[in-house]
Protein backbone atom coordinates (compact mmCIF):
# COMPACT_ATOMS: atom_id res chain seq x y z
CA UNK A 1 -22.25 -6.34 -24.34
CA UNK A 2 -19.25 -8.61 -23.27
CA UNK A 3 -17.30 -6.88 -20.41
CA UNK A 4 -13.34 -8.36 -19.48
CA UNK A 5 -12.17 -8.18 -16.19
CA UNK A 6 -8.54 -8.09 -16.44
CA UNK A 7 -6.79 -9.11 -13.07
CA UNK A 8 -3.81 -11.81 -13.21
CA UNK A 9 -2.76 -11.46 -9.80
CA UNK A 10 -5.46 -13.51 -7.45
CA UNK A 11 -3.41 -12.46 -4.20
CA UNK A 12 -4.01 -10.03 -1.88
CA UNK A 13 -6.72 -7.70 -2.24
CA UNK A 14 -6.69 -8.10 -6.28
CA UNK A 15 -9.97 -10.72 -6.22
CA UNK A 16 -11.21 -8.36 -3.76
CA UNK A 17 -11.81 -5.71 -5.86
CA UNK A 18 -12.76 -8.06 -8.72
CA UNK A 19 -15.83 -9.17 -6.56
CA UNK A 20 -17.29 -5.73 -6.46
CA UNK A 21 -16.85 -4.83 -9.97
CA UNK A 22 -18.62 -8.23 -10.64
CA UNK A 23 -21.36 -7.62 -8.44
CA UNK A 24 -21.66 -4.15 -9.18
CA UNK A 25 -22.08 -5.54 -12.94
CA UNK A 26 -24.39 -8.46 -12.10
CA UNK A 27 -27.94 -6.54 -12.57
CA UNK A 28 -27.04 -5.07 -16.26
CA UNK A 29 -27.36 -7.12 -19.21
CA UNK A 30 -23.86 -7.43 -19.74
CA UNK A 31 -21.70 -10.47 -20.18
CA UNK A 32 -18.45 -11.13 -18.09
CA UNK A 33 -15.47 -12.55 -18.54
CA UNK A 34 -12.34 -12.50 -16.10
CA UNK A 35 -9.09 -12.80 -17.75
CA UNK A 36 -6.80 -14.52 -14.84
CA UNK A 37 -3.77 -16.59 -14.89
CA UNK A 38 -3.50 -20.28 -14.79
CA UNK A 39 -4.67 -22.08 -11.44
CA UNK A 40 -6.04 -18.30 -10.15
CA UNK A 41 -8.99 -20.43 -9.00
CA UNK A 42 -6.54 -22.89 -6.45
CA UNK A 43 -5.81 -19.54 -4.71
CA UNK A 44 -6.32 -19.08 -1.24
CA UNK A 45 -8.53 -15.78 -2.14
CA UNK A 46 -10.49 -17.35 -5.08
CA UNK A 47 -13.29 -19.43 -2.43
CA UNK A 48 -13.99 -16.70 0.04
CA UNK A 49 -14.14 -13.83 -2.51
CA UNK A 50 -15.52 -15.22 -5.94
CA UNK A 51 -16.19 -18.69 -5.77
CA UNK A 52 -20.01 -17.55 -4.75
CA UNK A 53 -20.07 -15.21 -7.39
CA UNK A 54 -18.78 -18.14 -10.13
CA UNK A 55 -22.58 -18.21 -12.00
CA UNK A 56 -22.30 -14.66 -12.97
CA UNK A 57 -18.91 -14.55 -15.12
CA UNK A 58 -16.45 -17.10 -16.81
CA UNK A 59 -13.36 -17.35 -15.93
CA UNK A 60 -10.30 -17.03 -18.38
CA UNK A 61 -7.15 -18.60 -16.69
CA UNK A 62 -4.74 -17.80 -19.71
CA UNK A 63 -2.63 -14.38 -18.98
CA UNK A 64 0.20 -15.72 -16.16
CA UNK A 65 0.79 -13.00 -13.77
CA UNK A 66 3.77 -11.26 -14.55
CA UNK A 67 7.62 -11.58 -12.52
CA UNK A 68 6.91 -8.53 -9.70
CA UNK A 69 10.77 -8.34 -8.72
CA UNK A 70 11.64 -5.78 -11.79
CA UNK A 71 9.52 -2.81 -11.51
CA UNK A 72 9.31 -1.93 -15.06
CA UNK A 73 9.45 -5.47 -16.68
CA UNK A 74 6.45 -6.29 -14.29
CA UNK A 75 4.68 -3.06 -15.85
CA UNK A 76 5.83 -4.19 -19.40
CA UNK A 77 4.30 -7.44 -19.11
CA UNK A 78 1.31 -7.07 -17.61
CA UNK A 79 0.30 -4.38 -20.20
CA UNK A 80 1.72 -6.87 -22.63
CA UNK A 81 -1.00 -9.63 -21.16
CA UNK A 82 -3.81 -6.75 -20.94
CA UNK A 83 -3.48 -6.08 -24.65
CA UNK A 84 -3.56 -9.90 -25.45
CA UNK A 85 -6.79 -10.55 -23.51
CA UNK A 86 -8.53 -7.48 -25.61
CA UNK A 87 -6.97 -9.26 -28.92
CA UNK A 88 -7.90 -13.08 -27.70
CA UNK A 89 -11.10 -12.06 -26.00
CA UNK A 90 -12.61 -8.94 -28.15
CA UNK A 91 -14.70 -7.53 -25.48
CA UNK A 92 -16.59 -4.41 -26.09
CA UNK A 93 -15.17 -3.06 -22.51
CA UNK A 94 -12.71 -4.26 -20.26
CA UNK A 95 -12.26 -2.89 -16.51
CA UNK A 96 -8.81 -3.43 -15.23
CA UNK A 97 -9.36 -3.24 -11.30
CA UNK A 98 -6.11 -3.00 -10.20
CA UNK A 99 -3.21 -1.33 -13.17
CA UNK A 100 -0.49 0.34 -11.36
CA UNK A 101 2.27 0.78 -13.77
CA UNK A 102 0.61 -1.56 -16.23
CA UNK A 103 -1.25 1.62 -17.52
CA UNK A 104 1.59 4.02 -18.50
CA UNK A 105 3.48 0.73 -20.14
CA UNK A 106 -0.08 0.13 -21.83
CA UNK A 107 0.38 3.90 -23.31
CA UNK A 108 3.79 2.92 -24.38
CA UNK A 109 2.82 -0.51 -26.11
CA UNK A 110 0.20 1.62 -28.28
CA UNK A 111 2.63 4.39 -28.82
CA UNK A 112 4.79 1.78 -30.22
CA UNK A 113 1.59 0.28 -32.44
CA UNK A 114 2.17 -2.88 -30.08
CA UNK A 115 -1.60 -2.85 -29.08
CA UNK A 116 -3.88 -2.48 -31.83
CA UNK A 117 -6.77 -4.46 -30.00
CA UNK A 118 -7.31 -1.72 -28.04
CA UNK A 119 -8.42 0.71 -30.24
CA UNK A 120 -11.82 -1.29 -30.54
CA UNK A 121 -12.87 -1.37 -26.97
CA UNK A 122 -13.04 0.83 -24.14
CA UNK A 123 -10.59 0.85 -21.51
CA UNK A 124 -11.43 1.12 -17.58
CA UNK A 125 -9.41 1.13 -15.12
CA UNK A 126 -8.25 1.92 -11.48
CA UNK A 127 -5.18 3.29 -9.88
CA UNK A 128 -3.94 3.15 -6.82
CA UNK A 129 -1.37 5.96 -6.46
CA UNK A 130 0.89 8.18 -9.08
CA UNK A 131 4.41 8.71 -7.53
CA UNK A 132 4.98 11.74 -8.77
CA UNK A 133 2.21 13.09 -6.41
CA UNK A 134 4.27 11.60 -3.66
CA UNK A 135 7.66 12.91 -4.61
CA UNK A 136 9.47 15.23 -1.99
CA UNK A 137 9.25 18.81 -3.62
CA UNK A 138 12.20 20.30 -0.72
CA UNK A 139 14.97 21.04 -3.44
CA UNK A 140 15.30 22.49 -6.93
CA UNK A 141 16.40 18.75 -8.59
CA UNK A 142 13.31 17.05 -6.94
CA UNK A 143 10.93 19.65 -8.54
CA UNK A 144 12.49 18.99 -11.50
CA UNK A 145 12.20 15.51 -11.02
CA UNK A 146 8.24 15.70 -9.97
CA UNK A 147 7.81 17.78 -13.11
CA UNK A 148 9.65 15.20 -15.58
CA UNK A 149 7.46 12.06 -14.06
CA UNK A 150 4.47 14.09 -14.04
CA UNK A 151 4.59 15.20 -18.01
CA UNK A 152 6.04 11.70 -18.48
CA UNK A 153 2.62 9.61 -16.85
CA UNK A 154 0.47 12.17 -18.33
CA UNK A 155 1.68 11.70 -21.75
CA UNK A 156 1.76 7.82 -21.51
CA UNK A 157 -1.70 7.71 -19.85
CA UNK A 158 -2.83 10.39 -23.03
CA UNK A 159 -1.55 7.66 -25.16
CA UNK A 160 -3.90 4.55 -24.08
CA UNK A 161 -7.36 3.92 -25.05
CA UNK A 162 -8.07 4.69 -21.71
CA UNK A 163 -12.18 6.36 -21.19
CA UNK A 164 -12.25 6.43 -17.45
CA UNK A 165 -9.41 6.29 -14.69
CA UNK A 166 -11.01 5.59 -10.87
CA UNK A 167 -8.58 6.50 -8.26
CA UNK A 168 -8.99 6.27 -4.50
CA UNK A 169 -6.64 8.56 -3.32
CA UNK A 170 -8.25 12.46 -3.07
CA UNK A 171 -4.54 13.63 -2.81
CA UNK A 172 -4.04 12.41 -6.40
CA UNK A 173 -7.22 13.74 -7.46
CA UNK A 174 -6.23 17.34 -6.25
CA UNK A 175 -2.70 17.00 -7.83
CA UNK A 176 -4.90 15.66 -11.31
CA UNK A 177 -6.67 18.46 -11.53
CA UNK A 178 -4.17 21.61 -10.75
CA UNK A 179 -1.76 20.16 -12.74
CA UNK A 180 -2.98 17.31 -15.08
CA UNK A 181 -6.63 18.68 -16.36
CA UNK A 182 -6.41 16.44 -19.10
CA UNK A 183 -6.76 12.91 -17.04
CA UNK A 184 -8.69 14.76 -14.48
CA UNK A 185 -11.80 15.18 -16.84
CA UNK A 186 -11.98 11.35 -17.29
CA UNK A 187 -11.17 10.55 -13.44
CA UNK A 188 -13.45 9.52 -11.29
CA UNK A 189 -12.32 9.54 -7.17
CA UNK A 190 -13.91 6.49 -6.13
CA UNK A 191 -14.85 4.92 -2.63
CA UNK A 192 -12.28 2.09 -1.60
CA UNK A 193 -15.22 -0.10 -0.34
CA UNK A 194 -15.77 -1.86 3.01
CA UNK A 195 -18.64 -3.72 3.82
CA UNK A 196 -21.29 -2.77 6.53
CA UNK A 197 -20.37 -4.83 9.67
CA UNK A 198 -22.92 -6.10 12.26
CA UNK A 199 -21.60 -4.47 15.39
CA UNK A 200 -19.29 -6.86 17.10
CA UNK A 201 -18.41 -6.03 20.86
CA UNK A 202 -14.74 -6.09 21.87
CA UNK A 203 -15.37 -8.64 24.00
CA UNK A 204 -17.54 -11.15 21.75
CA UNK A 205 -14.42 -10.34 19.43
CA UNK A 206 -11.77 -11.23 21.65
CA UNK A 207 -13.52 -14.49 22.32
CA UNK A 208 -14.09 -15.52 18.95
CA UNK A 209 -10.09 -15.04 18.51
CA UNK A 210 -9.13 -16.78 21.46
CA UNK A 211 -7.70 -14.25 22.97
CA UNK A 212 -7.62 -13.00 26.64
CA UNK A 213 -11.05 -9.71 27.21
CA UNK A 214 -8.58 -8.08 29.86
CA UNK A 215 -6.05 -5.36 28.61
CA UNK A 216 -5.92 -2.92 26.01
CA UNK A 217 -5.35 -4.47 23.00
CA UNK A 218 -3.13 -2.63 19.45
CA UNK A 219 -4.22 -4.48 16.34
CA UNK A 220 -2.28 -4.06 12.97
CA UNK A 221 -3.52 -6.37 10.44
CA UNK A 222 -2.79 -6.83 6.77
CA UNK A 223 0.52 -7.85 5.06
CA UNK A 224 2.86 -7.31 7.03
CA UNK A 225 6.05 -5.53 6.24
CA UNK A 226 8.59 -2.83 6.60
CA UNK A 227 6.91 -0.75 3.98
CA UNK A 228 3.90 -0.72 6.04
CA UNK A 229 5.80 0.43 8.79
CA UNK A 230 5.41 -2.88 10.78
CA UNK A 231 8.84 -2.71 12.44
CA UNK A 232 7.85 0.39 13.90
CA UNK A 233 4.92 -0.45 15.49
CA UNK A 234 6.09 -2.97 17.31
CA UNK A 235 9.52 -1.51 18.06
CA UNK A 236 7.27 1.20 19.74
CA UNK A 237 5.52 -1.23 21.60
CA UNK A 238 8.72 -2.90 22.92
CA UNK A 239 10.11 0.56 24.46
CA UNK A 240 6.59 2.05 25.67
CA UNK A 241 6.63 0.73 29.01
CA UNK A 242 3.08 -0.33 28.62
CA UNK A 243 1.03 -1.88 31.10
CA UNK A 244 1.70 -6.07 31.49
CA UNK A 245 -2.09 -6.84 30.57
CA UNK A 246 -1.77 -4.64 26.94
CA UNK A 247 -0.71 -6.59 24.05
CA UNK A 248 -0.12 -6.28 20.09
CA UNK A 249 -1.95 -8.01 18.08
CA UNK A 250 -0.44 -8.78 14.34
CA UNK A 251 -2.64 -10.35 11.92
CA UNK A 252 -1.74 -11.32 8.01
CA UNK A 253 0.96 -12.61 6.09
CA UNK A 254 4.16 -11.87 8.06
CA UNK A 255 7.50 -10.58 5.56
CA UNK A 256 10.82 -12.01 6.42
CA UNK A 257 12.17 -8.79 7.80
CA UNK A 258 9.09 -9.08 10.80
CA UNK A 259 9.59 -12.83 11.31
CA UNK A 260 12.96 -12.10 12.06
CA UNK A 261 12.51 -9.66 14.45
CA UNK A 262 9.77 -11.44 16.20
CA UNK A 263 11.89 -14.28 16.54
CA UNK A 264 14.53 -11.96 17.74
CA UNK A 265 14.66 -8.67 19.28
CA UNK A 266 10.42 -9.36 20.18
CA UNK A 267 10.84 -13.01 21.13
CA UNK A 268 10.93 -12.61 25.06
CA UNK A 269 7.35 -10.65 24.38
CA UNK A 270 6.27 -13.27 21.83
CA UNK A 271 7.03 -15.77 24.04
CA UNK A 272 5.08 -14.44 27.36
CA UNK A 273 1.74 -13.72 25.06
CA UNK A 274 2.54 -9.61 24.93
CA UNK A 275 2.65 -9.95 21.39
CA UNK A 276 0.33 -12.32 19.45
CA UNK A 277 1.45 -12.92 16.23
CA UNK A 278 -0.89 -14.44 13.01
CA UNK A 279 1.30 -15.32 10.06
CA UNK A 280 -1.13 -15.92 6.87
CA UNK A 281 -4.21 -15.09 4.91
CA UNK A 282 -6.68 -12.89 6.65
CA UNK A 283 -10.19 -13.69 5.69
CA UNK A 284 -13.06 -11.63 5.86
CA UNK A 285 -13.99 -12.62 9.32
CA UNK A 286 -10.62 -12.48 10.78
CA UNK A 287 -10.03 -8.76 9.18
CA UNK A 288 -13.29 -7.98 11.42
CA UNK A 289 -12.64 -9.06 14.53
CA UNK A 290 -8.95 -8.32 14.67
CA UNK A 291 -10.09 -4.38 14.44
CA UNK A 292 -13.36 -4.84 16.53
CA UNK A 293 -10.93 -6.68 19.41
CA UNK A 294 -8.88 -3.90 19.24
CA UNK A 295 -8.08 -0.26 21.30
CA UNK A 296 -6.29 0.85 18.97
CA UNK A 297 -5.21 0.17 15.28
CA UNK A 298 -1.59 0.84 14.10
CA UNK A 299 -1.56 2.37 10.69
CA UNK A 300 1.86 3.60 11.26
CA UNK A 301 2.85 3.28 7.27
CA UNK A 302 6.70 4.27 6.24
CA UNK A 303 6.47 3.98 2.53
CA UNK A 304 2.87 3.34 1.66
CA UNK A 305 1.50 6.69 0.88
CA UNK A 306 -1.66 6.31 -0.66
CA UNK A 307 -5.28 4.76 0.48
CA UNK A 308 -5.45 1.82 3.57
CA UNK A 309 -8.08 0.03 3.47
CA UNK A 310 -7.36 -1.04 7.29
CA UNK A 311 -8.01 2.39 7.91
CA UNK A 312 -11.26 2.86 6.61
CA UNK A 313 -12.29 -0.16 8.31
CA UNK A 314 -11.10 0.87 11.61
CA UNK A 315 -13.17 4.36 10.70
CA UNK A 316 -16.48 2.17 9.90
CA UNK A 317 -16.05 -0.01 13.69
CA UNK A 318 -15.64 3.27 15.22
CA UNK A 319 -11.73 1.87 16.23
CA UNK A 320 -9.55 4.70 16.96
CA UNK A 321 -5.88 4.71 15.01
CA UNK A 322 -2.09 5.32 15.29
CA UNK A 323 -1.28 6.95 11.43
CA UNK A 324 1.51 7.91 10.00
CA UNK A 325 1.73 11.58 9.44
CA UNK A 326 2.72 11.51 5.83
CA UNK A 327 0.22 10.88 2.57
CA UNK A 328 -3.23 9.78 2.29
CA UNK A 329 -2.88 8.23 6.09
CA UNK A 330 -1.41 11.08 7.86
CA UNK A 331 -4.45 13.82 5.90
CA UNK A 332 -7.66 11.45 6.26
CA UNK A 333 -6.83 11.11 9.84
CA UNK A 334 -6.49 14.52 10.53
CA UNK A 335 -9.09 15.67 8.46
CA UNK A 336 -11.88 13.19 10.04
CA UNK A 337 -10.35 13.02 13.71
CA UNK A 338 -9.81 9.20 13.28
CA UNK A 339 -7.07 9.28 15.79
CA UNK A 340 -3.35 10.09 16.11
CA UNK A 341 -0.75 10.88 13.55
CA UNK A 342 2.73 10.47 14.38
CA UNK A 343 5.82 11.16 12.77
CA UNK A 344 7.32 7.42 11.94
CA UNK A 345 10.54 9.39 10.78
CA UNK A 346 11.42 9.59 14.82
CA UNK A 347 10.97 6.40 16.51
CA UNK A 348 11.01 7.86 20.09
CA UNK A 349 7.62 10.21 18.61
CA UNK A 350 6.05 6.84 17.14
CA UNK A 351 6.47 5.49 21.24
CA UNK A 352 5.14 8.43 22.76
CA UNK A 353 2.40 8.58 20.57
CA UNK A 354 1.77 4.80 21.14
CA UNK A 355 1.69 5.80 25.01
CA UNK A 356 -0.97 8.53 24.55
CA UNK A 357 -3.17 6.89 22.12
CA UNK A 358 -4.04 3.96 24.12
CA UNK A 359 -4.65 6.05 26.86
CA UNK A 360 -7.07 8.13 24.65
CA UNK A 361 -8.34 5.53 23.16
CA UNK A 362 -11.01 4.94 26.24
CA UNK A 363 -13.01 8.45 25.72
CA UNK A 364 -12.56 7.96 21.79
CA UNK A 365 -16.04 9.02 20.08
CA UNK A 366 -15.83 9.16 16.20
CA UNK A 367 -16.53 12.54 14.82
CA UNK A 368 -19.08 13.23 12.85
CA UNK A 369 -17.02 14.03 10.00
CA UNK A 370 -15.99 10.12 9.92
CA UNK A 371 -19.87 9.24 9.50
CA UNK A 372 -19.54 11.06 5.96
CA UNK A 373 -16.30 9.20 5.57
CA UNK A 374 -17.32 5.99 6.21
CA UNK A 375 -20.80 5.92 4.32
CA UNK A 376 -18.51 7.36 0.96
CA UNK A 377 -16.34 4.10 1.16
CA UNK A 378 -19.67 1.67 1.77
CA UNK A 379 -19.91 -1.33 -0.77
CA UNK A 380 -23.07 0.57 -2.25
CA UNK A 381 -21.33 4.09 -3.15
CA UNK A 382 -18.72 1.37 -4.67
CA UNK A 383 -20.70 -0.17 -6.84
CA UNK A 384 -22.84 3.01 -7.98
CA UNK A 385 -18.99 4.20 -9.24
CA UNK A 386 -17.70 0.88 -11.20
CA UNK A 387 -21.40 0.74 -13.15
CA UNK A 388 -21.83 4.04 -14.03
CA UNK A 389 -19.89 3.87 -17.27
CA UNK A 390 -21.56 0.90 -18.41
CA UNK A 391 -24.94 1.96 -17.67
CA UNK A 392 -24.50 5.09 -19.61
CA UNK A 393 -23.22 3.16 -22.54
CA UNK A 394 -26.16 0.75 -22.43
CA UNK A 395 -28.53 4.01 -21.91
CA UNK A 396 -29.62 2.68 -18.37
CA UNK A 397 -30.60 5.14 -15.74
CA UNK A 398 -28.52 4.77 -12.75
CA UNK A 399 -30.98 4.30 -9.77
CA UNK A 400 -28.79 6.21 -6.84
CA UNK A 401 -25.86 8.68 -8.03
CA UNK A 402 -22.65 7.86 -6.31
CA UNK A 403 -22.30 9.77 -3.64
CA UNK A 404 -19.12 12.58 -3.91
CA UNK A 405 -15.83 13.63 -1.87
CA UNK A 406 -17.47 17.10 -2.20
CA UNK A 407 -20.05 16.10 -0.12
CA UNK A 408 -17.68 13.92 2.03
CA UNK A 409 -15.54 17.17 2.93
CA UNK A 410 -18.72 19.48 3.45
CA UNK A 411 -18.38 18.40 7.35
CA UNK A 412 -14.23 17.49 7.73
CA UNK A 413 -12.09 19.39 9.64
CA UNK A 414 -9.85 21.98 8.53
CA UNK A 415 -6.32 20.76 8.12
CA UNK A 416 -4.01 22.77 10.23
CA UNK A 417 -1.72 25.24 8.32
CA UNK A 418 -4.33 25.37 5.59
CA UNK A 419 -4.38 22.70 2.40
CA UNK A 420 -1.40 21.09 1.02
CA UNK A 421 -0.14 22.55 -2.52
CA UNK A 422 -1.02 20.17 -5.51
C-alpha cells in the first residue's frame, strides 16, 4: 500500500507532526511518500525532526507551500496542491497532518469536480481548530453567525473524500458531536504528542542554558507573538513589582511586534538580564530545558484558542502555568489543576495573577488528574491513533488500543459552574 504524506509547510511544528505519523507508520508494510515543497529538506526543522527518519519514506519536493497572507487563497491553494499530489502521486491513502482551511476548500474543489483524484484514495487528515466552535455566542447576529459557519464547514467537509478527521481539541469534539453528528462519527480526538523526558532538575537546566540557578524563573517559549499573548506576559512582568533575582525567560522565534517592545518599553529590563530574550528556532533540547528551568510557564494566549503544545509539556515536567482563561487553555487548566487561569482581557488581572503564581509555584504538586493527562498526549497513545486506520485497512491487529479522553476525564476535576454548552 503506498501512503502520501501531504505537508508543504516544513516550518514550525508541521515536520513535527510528520515525524510521528512516519514513525507511527514505519512497522506496517506500507510504502511512504511525503509530498513537500521545493528545498523543504534545507529547512531548519528538516535535520532535527526527519533527517533520521530519511530511510523509511521518499521525499517529494514538488507542491510549493502556498502565499499564507490571504486567508482563503492560502486555503484555495493548498487544497489545490493536495489534490495534485493524489493525481501526480496515486497513493492508495494520503494523511494530511496538518489541513486547517485546506480541508473545507478541498470540499469545495470536489464540489466543483476540480478534484477527481480523490475519489480513488482515502483521505486522512488532522485539524487543529474549527472557528465556529470559538465564535462568541453573546448576541442574536453572532448565533446566527456560529450557525451559518457551522452548516457551512459541515457541508464542505461532507463534500471531501475525507474517511477520518483527528482533532486535538476536546472542545471541538463536544461541539462535533451535539451539533455536527455527521463528522463526529468519522472523528477521532487524538493526543497532541510529547515525548517522555528524562527528568531534568531546574538547576542542571539552568546550567545547560547559561543562565543564573538563583531566582524564580517565568519561561514562555514557542513563536512568539501577540496572538499568543506574548505582549502580555511580559507587560505583566514589567508592572509586577517582582523580586530583582526573578526573570522572564522568552524562547523561539520573536514577531516584530515583541522585538519592538523589547527593544523599547522592556529594554531597561533586557538590558540588566531581568528579561532574557532567545530570538530563533527552538530545538528539541532547548524546548526542554526552557520549561524544566522554569517556575512558572506563561501560556497567557489572546487569540489562540485551541490545543498548546507548551502546555502539555509543562503538564508532563510537572511545571506549573499562567493560562489564559478562554478556550482549550483556560478549560484543560482548570480541569487538571495545571495552574492559574487569568483573564488576559484585563491586564492589571494578568499582573496579579503573575504575582500569585510565582509565589504558588513553590508548593505546586501536579494533581493526579494531570497524570491521566499527560500519559493521553505520550508519543505512544500518538502513534496507536495515526495507525489505526491503516492497520484496519491492511487487516492488522492493533497491539495496544489508543487510550481515550473518556478515560482521561474519569479522574479531572469538575469545571466550576458546570460544562460549557456545545
Amino acid at each position: 500500500m503506498h501512503v502520501v504524506i501531504f505537508e508543504p509547510c516544513p516550518r514550525g511544528h508541521r515536520f513535527t507532526y510528520v515525524k510521528h505519523v512516519i514513525s507511527a507508520l514505519a512497522p506496517l508494510p506500507v510504502r511512504i511518500s511525503l509530498a513537500t515543497s521545493p528545498g523543504a529538506a534545507q529547512c531548519e526543522t528538516y535535520p532535527e525532526q526527519l533527517a533520521p527518519l530519511a530511510s523509511r519514506f521518499e521525499m517529494v519536493e514538488r507542491y510549493p507551500e502556498a502565499d499564507p497572507t490571504g486567508k482563503l487563497g492560502f486555503a484555495w491553494n493548498t487544497a489545490a496542491s493536495l489534490a495534485r499530489a493524489a493525481a501526480d502521486l496515486r497513493p492508495d491513502h494520503i494523511i494530511a497532518p496538518s489541513s486547517d482551511g485546506a480541508l473545507e476548500m478541498l470540499g469545495a474543489r470536489r464540489l466543483a469536480l476540480l478534484a477527481p483524484a480523490l475519489a480513488r484514495t482515502e483521505l486522512e487528515a488532522m485539524v487543529m481548530g474549527a472557528s465556529w466552535v470559538y465564535l462568541d455566542r453573546g448576541s442574536m447576529s453572532r448565533s446566527a453567525r456560529r450557525w451559518a459557519k457551522r452548516r457551512a464547514w459541515a457541508a464542505l467537509l461532507g463534500a471531501t473524500s475525507l474517511k477520518t478527521l483527528h482533532i486535538i481539541d476536546p472542545l471541538l469534539m463536544r461541539s462535533f458531536r451535539a451539533l455536527t453528528p455527521s463528522i463526529a462519527a468519522r472523528t477521532v480526538l487524538s493526543p497532541d504528542p510529547v515525548e517522555a523526558i528524562p527528568h531534568v532538575g531546574k538547576a542542571e537546566a539552568r546550567r545547560r542554558l547559561g543562565i543564573e540557578e538563583s531566582g524564580r524563573l517565568i519561561s514562555c517559549v514557542g513563536r512568539l507573538d501577540e496572538r499568543k499573548g506574548v505582549d502580555i506576559l511580559i507587560r505583566a512582568f514589567l508592572a509586577a513589582s517582582l523580586s530583582s533575582d526573578d526573570r522572564l525567560l522568552l524562547v523561539g522565534t520573536h514577531m516584530p511586534e515583541i522585538r519592538s517592545l523589547l527593544e523599547g518599553e522592556a529594554a531597561d529590563l533586557v538590558r540588566s538580564g531581568r528579561i532574557i530574550s532567545r530570538d530563533g528556532y527552538v530545538s528539541d533540547e532547548q524546548m526542554v530545558l526552557s520549561i524544566a528551568a522554569a517556575d512558572l510557564v506563561g501560556v497567557t494566549y489572546r487569540r489562540h484558542l485551541g490545543s498548546a503544545s507548551i502546555l502539555i509539556r509543562a503538564a508532563a515536567q510537572g511545571r506549573p502555568i499562567l493560562s489564559s482563561d478562554l478556550g482549550w487553555p483556560g478549560e484543560t487548566c482548570r480541569r487538571f489543576a495545571l495552574g492559574t487561569a487569568c483573564t488576559v482581557r484585563d491586564q492589571d488581572n494578568v499582573t496579579r495573577s503573575l504575582r500569585e503564581a510565582l509565589e504558588a509555584s513553590v508548593q505546586f504538586t501536579p494533581h493526579p488528574a494531570a497524570k491521566r493527562f499527560v500519559k493521553f498526549h505520550s508519543i505512544e497513545n500518538a502513534h496507536a491513533c495515526w495507525a489505526e486506520r491503516l492497520r484496519r485497512r491492511l487487516d492488522i491487529p492493533t497491539p495496544v488500543p489508543p487510550l481515550t479522553w473518556d478515560w482521561v476525564l474519569e479522574t479531572a476535576l469538575p469545571l466550576p459552574g458546570g460544562e460549557p454548552p456545545p
